[in-house]
N, C-alpha and C. Protein backbone atom coordinates (compact mmCIF):
# COMPACT_ATOMS: atom_id res chain seq x y z
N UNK A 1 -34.65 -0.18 153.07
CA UNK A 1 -33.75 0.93 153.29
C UNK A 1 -32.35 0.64 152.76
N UNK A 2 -32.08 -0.40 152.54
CA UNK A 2 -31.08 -0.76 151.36
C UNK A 2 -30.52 -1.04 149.71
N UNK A 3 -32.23 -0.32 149.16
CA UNK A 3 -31.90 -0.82 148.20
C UNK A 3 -30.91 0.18 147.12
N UNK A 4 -30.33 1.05 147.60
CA UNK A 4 -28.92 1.57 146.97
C UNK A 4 -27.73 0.60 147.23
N UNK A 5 -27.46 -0.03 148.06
CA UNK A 5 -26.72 -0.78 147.97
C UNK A 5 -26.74 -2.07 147.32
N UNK A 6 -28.07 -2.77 147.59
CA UNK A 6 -28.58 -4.15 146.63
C UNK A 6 -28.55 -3.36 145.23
N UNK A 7 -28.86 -2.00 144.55
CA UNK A 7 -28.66 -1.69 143.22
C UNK A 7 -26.97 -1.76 142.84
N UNK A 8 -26.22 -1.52 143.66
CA UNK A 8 -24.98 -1.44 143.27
C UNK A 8 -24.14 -2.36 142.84
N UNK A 9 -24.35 -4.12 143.89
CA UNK A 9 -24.17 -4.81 144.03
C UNK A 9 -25.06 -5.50 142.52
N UNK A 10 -25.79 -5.43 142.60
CA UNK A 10 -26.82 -5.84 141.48
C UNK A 10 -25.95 -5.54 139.96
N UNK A 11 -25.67 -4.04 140.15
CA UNK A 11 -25.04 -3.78 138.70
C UNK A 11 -23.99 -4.55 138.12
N UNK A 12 -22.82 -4.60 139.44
CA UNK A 12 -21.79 -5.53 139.28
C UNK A 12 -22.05 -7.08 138.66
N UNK A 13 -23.19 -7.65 139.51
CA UNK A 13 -23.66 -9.07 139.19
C UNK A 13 -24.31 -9.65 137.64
N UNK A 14 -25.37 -8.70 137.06
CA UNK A 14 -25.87 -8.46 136.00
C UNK A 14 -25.38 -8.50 134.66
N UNK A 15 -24.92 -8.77 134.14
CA UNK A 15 -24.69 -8.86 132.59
C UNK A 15 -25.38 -7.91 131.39
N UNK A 16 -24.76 -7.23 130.78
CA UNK A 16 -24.87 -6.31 130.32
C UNK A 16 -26.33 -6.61 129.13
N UNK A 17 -27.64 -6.61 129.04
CA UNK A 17 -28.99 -7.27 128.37
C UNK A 17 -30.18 -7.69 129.96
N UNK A 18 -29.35 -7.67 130.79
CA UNK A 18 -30.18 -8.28 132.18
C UNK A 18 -30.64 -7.69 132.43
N UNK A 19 -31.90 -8.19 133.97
CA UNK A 19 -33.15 -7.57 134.05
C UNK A 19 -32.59 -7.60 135.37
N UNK A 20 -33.11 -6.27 135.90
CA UNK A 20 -33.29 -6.34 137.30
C UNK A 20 -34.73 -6.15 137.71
N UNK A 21 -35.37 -5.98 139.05
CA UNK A 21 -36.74 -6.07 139.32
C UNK A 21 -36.68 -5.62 140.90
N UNK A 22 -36.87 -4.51 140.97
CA UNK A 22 -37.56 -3.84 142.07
C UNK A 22 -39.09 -3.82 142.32
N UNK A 23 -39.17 -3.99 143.54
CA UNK A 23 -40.62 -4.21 144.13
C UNK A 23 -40.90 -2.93 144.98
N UNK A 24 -42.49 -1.89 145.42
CA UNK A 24 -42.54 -1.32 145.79
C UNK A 24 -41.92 -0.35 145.80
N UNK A 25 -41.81 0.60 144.42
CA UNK A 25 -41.27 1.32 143.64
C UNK A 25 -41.83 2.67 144.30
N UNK A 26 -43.33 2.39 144.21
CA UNK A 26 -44.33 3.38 144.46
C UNK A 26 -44.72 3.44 145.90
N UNK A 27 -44.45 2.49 146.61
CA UNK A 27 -45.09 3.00 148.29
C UNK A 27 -45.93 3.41 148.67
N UNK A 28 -46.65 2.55 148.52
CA UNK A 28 -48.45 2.97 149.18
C UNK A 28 -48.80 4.64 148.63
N UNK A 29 -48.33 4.79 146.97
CA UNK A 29 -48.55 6.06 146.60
C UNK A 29 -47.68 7.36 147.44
N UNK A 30 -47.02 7.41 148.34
CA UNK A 30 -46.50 8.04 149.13
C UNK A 30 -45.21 9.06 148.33
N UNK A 31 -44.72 8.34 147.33
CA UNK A 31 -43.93 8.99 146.80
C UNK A 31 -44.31 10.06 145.49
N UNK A 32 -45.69 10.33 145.52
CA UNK A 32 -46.14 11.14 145.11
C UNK A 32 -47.07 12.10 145.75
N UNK A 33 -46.76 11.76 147.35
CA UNK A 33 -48.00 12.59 148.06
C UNK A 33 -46.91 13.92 148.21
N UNK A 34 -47.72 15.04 149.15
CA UNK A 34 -47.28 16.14 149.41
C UNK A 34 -45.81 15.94 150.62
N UNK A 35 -45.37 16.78 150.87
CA UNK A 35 -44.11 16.40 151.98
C UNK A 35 -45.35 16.23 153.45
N UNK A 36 -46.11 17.01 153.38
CA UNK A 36 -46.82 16.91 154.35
C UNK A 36 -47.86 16.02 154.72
N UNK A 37 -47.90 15.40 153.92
CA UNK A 37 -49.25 14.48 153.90
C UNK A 37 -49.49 13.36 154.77
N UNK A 38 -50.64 13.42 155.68
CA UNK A 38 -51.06 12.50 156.90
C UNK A 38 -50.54 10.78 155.88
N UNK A 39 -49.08 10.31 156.58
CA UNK A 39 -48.79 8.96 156.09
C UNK A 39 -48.60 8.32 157.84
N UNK A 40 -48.64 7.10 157.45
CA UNK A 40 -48.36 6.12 158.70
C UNK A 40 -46.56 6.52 158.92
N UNK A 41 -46.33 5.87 160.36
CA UNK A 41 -45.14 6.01 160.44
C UNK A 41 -44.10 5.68 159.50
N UNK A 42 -44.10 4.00 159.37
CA UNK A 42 -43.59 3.25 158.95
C UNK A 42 -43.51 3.81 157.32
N UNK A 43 -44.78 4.20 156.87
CA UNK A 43 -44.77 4.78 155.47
C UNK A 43 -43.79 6.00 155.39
N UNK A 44 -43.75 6.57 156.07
CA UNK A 44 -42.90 8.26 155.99
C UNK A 44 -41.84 7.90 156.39
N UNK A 45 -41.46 6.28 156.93
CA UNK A 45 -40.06 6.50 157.28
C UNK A 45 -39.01 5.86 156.18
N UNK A 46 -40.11 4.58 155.43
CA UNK A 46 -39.34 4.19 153.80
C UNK A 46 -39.59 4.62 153.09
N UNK A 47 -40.50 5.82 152.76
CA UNK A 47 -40.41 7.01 151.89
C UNK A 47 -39.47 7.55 151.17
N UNK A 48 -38.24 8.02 152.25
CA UNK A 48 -37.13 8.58 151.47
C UNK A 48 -36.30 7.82 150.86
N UNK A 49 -36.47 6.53 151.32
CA UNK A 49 -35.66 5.66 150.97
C UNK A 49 -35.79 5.01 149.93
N UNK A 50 -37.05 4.59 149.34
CA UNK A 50 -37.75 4.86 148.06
C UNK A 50 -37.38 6.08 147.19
N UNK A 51 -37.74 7.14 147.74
CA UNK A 51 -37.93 8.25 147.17
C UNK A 51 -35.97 8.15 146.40
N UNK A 52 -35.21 7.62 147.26
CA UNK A 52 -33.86 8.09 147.02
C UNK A 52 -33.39 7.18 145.71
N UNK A 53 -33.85 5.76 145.84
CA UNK A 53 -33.82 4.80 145.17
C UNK A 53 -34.42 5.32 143.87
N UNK A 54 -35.47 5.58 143.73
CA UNK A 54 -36.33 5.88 142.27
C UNK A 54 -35.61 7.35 141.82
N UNK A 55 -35.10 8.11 142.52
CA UNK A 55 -34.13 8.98 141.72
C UNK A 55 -32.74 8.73 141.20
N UNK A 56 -31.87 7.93 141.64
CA UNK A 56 -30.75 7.22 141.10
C UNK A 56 -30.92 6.09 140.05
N UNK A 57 -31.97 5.37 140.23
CA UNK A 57 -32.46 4.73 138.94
C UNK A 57 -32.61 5.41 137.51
N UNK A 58 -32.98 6.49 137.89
CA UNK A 58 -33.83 7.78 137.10
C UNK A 58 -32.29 8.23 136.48
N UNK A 59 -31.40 8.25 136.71
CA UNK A 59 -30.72 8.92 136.01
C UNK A 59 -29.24 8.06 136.25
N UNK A 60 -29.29 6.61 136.51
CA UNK A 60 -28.32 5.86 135.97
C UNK A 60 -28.46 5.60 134.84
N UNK A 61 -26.35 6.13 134.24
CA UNK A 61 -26.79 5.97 132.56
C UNK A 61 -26.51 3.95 132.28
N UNK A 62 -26.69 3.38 133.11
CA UNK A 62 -26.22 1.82 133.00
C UNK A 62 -27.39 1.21 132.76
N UNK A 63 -28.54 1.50 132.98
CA UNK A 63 -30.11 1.37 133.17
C UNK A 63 -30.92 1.75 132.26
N UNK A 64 -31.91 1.20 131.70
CA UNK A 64 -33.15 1.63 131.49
C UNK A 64 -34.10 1.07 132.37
N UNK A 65 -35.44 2.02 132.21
CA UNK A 65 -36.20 1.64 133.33
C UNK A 65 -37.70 1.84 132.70
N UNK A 66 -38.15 0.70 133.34
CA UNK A 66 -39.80 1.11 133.31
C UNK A 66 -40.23 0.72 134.63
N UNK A 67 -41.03 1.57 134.99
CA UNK A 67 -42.03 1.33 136.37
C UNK A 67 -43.15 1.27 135.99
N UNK A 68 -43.73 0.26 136.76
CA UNK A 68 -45.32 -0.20 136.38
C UNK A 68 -46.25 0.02 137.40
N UNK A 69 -47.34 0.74 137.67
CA UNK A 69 -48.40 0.69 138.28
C UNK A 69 -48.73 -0.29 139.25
N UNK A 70 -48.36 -1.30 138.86
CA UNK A 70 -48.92 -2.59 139.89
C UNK A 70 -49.10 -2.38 141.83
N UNK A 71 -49.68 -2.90 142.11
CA UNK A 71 -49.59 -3.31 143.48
C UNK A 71 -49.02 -1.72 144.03
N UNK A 72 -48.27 -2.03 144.86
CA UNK A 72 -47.23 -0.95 145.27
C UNK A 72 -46.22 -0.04 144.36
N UNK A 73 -46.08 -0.52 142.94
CA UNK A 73 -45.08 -0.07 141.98
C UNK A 73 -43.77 -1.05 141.83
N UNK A 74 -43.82 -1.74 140.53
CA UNK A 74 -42.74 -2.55 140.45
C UNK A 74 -41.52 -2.09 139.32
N UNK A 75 -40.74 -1.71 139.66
CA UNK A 75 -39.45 -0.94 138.28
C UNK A 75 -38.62 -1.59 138.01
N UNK A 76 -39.00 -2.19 136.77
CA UNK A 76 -37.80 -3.32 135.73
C UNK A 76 -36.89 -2.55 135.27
N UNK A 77 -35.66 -3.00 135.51
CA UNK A 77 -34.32 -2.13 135.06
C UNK A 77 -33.89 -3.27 133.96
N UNK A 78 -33.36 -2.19 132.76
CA UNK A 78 -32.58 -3.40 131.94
C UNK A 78 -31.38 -2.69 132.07
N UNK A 79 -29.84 -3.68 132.18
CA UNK A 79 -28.70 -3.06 132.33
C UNK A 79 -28.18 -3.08 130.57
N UNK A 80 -27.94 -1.55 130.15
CA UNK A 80 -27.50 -1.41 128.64
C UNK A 80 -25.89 -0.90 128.69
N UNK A 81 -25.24 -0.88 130.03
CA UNK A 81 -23.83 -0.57 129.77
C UNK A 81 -23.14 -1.54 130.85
């Protein structure tokens, strides 16, 4: 539920060619289910928080990004500004 702030902090730290590496990008698929969709607690409650994270990634211009399928979803950021 922090990782807007570990991204921010991150940007500062990073060097402009660096990699960053988020884990559980994707959330037990959750961030593509319906708003309604039978999830566990715990799942619907880092949902948004995910959900909030993978949209600010999405459209930081400091970033490129790829997200990978893996496991839970892992999204390599490269910092280009």
């Amino acid at each position: 539920d922090n990782y807007l702030n570990y991204h921010k902090r991150l940007i500062d730290l990073v060097k402009v060619g660096g990699v960053i590496g988020y884990d559980n990008t994707l959330w037990n698929g959750s961030v593509v289910a319906p708003p309604d969709a039978p999830l566990r607690k715990y799942v619907r409650y880092y949902r948004d928080f995910v959900l909030e994270l993978n949209k600010a990634l999405a459209v930081d211009p400091r970033i490129e990004i790829c997200m990978l399928p893996v496991g839970d979803g892992i999204t390599i950021c490269r910092r280009i500004k």
